[in-house]
Every structure is written in structure tokens, then in C-alpha cells.
C-alpha atoms as a PDB file:
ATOM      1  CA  UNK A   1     115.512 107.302 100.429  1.00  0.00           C
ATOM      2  CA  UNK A   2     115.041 110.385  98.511  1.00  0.00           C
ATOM      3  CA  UNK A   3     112.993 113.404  98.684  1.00  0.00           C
ATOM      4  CA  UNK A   4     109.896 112.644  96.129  1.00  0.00           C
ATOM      5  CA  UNK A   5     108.622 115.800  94.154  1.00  0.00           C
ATOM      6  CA  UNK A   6     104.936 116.712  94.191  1.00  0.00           C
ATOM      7  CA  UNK A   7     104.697 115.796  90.558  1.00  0.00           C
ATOM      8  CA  UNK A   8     106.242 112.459  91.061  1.00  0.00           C
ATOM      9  CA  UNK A   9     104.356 111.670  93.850  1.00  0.00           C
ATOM     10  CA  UNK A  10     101.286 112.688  92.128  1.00  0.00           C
ATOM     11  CA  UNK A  11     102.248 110.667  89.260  1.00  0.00           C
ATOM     12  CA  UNK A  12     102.877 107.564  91.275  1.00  0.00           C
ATOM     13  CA  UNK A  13      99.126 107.946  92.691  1.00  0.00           C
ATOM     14  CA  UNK A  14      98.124 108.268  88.866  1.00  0.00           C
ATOM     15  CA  UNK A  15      99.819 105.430  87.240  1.00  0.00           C
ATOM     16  CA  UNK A  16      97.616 103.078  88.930  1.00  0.00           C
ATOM     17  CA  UNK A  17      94.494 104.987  87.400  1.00  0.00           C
ATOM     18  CA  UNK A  18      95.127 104.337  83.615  1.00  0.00           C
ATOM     19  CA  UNK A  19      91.953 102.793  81.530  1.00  0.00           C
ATOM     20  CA  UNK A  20      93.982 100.062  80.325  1.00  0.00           C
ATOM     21  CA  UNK A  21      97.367  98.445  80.965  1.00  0.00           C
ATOM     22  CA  UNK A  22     100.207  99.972  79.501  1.00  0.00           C
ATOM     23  CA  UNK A  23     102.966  97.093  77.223  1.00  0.00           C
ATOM     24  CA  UNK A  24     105.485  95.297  78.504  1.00  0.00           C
ATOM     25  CA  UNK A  25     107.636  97.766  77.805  1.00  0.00           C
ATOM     26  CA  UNK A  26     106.347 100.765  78.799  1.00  0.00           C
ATOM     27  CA  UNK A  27     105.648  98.957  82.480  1.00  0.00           C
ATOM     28  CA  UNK A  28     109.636  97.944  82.767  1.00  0.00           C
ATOM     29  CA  UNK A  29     110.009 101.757  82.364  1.00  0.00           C
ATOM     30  CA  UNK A  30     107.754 102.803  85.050  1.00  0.00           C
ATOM     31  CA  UNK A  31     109.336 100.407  86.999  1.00  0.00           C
ATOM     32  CA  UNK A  32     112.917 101.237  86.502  1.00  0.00           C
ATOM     33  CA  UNK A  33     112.199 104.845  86.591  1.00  0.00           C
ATOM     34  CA  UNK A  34     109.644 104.298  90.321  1.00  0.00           C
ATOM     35  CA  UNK A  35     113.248 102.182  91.361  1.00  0.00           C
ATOM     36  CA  UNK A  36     115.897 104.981  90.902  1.00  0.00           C
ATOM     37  CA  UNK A  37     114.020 108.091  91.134  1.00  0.00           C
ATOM     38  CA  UNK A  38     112.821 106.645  94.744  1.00  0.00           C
ATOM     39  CA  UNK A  39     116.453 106.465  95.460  1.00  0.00           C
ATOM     40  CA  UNK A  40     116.394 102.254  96.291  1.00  0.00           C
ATOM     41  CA  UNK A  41     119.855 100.773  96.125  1.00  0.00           C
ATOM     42  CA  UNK A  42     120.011  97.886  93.281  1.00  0.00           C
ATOM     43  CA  UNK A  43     123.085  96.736  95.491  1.00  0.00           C
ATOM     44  CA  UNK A  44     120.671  95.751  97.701  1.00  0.00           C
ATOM     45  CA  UNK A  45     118.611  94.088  96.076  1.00  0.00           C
ATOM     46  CA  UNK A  46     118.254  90.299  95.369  1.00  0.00           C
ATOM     47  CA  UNK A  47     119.344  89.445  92.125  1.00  0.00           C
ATOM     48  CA  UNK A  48     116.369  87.046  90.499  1.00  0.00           C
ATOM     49  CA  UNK A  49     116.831  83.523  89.550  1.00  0.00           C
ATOM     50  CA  UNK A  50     117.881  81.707  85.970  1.00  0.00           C
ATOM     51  CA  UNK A  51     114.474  81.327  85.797  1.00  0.00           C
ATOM     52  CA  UNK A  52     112.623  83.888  87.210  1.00  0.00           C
ATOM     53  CA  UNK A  53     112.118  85.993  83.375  1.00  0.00           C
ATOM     54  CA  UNK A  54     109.757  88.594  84.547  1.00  0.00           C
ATOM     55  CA  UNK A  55     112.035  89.733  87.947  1.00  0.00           C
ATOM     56  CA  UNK A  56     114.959  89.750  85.635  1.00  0.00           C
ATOM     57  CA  UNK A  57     113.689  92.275  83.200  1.00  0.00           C
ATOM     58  CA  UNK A  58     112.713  94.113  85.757  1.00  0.00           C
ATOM     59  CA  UNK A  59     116.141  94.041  87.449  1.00  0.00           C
ATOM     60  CA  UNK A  60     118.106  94.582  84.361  1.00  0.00           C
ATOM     61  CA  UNK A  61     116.020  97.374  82.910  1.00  0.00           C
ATOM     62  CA  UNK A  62     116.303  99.235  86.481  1.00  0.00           C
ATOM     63  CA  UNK A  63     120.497  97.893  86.573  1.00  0.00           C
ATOM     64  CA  UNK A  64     120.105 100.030  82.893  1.00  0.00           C
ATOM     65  CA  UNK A  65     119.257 103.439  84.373  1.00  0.00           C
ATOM     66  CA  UNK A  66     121.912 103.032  87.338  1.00  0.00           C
ATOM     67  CA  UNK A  67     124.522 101.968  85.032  1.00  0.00           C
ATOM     68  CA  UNK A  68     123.505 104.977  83.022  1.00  0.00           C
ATOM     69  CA  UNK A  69     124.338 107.141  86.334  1.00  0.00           C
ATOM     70  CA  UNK A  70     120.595 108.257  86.050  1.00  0.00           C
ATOM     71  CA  UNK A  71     119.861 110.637  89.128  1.00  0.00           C
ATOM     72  CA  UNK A  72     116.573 110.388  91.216  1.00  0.00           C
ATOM     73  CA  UNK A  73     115.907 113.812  90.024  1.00  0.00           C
ATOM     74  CA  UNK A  74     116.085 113.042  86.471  1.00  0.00           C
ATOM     75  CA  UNK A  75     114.292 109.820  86.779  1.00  0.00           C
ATOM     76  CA  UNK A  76     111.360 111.313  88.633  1.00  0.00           C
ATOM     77  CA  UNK A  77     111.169 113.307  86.107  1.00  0.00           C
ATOM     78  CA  UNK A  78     110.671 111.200  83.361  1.00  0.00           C
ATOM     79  CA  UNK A  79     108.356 108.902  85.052  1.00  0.00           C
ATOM     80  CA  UNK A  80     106.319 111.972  85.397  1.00  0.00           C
ATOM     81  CA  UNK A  81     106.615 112.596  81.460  1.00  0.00           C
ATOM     82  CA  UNK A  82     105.841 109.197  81.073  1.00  0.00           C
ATOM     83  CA  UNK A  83     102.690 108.805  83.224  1.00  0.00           C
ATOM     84  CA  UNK A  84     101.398 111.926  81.278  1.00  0.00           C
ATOM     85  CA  UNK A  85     102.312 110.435  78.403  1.00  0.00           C
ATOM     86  CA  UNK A  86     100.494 106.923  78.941  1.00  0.00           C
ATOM     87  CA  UNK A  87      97.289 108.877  80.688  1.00  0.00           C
ATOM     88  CA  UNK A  88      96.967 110.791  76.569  1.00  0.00           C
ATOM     89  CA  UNK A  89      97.587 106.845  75.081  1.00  0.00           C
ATOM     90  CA  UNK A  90      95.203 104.753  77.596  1.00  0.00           C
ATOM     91  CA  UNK A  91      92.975 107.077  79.314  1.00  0.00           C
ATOM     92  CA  UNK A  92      92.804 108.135  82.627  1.00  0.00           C
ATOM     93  CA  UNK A  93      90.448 107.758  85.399  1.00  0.00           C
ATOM     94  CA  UNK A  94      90.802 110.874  87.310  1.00  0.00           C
END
């Protein structure tokens, strides 16, 4: 694992307190971002089934970032951008 920061920490806590839910999209890249900035190792993980569409999204937008050498630092980052981001779009119940 790697060390969280504060504000990604905090940000975690406060993605789960938007008014509404965020798109598709937007949710693959919380997820991706949660997966690498977090530190887990996709080589580890179970790649999803033929027909399993939503887990393989998921996978593949997180296999993305890594394949993109994307650090946990820089990821935690912009999930923290992005949270802020989605809080101004959706609301916020803080």
C-alpha cells in the first residue's frame, strides 16, 4: 500500500457525499484514479469475464493509468481535483 495524503483521504470520505451520481464516465475515473493512487497492484487482480461489461471497464480504465506509468502521487492528486470538481457539478452534502 501507499501512504494516502490528507487531501486524498479527505476526498475519498467526500466522494460518497455528492447530491447526485456522477456519469459513467466520470465514476470509471474515480475508480481508476482510488485503484492506483491507493497503490493496489492490477497484477493482482482478477481479470473479469467475456461477459462481465461493467468489471471490465473498470479494469481497463484502471490497466489505462498503469500503462500510462501514472504514480500514486499523481493519481491522488487528480482524484482530489476531480472530487472538487464533481462536488461544484452535483452538489455536495457536507
Amino acid at each position: 500500500m501507499v501512504a494516502q495524503s490528507a487531501p486524498f483521504q479527505k476526498a475519498v470520505v467526500d466522494s460518497k457525499k455528492l447530491k447526485a451520481k456522477p456519469t459513467d464516465e466520470e465514476l470509471l475515473q474515480l475508480y481508476s484514479l482510488f485503484k492506483v493512487g491507493t497503490g493496489e497492484d492490477i497484477l493482482k487482480a482478477t481479470k473479469p469475464g467475456s461477459f462481465d461489461f461493467k468489471a471490465k471497464y473498470k479494469y481497463n480504465a484502471w490497466k489505462k493509468l498503469v500503462d500510462e506509468k501514472t504514480t500514486p502521487e499523481t493519481a491522488q492528486k487528480e482524484y482530489v481535483d476531480l472530487v472538487e470538481k464533481l462536488k461544484g457539478t452535483y452538489g455536495f452534502e457536507g
